[in-house]
Protein backbone atom coordinates (compact mmCIF):
# COMPACT_ATOMS: atom_id res chain seq x y z
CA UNK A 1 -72.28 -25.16 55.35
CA UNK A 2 -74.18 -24.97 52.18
CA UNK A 3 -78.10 -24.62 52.31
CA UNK A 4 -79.95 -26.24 49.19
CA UNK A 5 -83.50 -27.18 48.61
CA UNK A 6 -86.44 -27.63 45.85
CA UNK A 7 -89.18 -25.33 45.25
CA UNK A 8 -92.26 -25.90 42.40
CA UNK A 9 -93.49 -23.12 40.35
CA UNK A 10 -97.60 -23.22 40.16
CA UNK A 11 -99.80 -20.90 38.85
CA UNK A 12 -100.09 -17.94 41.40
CA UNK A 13 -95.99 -18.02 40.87
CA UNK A 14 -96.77 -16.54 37.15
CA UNK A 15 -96.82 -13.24 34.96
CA UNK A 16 -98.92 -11.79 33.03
CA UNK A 17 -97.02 -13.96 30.21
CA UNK A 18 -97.10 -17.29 31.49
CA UNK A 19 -93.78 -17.11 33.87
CA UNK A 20 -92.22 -17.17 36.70
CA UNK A 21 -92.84 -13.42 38.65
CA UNK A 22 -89.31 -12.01 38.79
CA UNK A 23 -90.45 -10.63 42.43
CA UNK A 24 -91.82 -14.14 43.55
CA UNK A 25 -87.65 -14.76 42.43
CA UNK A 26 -86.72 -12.38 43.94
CA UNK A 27 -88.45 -13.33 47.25
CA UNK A 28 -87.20 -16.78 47.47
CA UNK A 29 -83.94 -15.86 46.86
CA UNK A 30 -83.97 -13.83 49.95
CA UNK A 31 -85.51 -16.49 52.22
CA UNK A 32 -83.28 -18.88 51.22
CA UNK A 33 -80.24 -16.79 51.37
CA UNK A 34 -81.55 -16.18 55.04
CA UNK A 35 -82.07 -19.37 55.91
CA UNK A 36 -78.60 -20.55 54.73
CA UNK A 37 -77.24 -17.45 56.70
CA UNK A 38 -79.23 -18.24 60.12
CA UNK A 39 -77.67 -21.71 59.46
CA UNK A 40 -74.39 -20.14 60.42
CA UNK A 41 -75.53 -18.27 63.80
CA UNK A 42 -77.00 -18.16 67.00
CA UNK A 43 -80.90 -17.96 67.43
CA UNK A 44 -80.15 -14.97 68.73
CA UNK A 45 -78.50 -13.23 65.82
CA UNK A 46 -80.99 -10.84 64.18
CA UNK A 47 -80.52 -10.38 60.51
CA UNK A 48 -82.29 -8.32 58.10
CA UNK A 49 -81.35 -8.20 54.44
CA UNK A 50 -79.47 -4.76 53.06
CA UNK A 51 -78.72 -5.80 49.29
CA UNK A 52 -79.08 -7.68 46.72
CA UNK A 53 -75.91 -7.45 43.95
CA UNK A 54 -76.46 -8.33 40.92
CA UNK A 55 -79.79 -9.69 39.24
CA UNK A 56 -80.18 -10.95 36.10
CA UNK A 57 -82.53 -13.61 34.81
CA UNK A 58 -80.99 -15.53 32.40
CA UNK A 59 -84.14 -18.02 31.30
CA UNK A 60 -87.84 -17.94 31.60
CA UNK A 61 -89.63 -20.57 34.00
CA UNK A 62 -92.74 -21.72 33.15
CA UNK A 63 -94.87 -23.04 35.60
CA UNK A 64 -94.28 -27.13 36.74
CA UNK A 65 -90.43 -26.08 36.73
CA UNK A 66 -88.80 -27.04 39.95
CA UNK A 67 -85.87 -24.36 40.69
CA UNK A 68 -83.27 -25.85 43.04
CA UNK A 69 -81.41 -23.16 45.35
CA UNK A 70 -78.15 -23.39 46.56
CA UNK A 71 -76.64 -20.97 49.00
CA UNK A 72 -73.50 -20.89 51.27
CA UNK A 73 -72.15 -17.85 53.22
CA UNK A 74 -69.51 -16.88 50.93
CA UNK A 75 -68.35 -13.33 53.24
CA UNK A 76 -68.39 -12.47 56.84
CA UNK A 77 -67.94 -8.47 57.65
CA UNK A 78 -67.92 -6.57 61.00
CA UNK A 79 -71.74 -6.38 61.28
CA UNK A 80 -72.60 -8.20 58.31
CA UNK A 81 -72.27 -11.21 56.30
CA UNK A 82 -73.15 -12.34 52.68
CA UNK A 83 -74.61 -15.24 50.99
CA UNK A 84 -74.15 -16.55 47.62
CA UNK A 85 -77.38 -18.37 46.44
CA UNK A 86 -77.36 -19.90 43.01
CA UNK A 87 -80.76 -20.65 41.72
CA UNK A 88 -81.15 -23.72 39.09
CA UNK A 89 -83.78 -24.96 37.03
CA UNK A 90 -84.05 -28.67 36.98
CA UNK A 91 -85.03 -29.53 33.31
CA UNK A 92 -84.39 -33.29 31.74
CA UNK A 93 -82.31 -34.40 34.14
CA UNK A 94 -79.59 -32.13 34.68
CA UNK A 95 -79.32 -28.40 36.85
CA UNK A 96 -79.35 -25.20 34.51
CA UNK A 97 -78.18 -21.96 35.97
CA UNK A 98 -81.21 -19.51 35.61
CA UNK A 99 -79.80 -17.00 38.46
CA UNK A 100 -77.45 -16.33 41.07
CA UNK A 101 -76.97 -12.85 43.40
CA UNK A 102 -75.16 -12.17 46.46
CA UNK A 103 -77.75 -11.66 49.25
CA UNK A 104 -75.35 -9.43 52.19
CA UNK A 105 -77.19 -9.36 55.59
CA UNK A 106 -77.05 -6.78 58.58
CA UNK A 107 -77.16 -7.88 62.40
CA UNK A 108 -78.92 -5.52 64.41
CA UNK A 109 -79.57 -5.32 68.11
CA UNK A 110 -82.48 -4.54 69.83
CA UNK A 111 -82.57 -0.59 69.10
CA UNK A 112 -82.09 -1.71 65.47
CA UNK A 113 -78.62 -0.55 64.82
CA UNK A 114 -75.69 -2.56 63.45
CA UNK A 115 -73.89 -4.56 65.68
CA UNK A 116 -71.05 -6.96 65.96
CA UNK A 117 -71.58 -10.43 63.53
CA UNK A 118 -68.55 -12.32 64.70
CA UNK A 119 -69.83 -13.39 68.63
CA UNK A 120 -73.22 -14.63 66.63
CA UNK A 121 -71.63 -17.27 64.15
CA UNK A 122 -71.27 -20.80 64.86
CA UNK A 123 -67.51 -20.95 63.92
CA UNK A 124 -65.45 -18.47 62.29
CA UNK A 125 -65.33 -17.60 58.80
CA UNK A 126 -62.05 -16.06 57.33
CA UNK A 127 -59.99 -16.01 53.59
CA UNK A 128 -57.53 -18.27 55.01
CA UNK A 129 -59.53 -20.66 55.52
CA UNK A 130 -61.50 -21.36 51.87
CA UNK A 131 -61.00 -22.71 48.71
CA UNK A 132 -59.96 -21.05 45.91
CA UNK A 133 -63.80 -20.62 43.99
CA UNK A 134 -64.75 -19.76 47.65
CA UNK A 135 -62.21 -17.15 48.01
CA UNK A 136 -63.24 -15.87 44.97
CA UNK A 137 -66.53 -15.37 46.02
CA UNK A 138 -65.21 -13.54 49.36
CA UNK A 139 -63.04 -10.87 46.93
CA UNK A 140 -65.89 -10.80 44.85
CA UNK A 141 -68.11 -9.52 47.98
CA UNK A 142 -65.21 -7.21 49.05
CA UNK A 143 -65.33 -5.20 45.52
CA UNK A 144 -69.31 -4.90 45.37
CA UNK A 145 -68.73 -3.73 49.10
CA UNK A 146 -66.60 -0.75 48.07
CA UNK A 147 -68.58 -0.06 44.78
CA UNK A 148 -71.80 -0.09 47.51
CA UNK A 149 -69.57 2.34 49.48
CA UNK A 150 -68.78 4.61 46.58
CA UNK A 151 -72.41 5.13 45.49
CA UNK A 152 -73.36 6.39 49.04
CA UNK A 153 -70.79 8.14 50.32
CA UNK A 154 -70.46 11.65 49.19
């Protein structure tokens, strides 16, 4: 289910230069991603984010811009899952892209390691079941997995 809502940049939200902090960003993209992600599982899942793919800001915000995220679980692993959270800029009436990242997500138990996602999610989340800019998004997740998976392993 996807996750949207409205945030307003003010002044502590600014640079040096007049915009929008790319770590204040940065920071709502990760709650948000976790909130649309939490959406999708038990209270009792405990998630804690491992990566952030691909960031790029695209336009400067200036302070009294509202930025509307929206983010949907796009990928569901063993012990993880991942959430695609586009980020627009509402200017003259219509939504311009500004940013958009994957946000993947580790469940942990209560010694902190990785355990199993699946018993955690409200209902199941497979290929089969999406449409075809959704299942995009899931083979997307499955070649910045491996290209993760290169960098650290040996």
């Amino acid at each position: 289910m996807p996750s949207e809502s409205t945030l307003l940049v003010r002044p502590e939200h600014l640079n040096h230069h007049g915009y929008l902090f790319g770590g204040r960003l940065l920071e709502w993209l990760d709650e948000q991603a976790y909130i649309a992600a939490m959406a999708e599982c038990k209270a009792e899942a405990n998630l804690v984010t491992v990566a952030i793919d691909q960031v790029e800001f695209k336009v400067p915000v200036r302070q009294g811009s509202l930025l509307r995220f929206r983010s949907d679980v796009v990928h569901v692993g063993q012990t993880s899952l991942t959430v695609f959270t586009e980020v627009l800029l509402l200017r003259d009436g219509s939504p311009h892209v500004i940013f958009s990242a994957y946000v993947s997500f580790v469940c942990l138990d209560a010694l902190g390691r990785p355990r199993a996602i699946a018993p955690l999610l409200l209902s199941a989340l497979t290929p089969q079941a999406l449409s075809p800019a959704a299942l995009e998004r899931w083979q997307h997740v499955e070649k910045l997995r491996a290209l993760r998976h290169q960098r650290i392993t040996p």
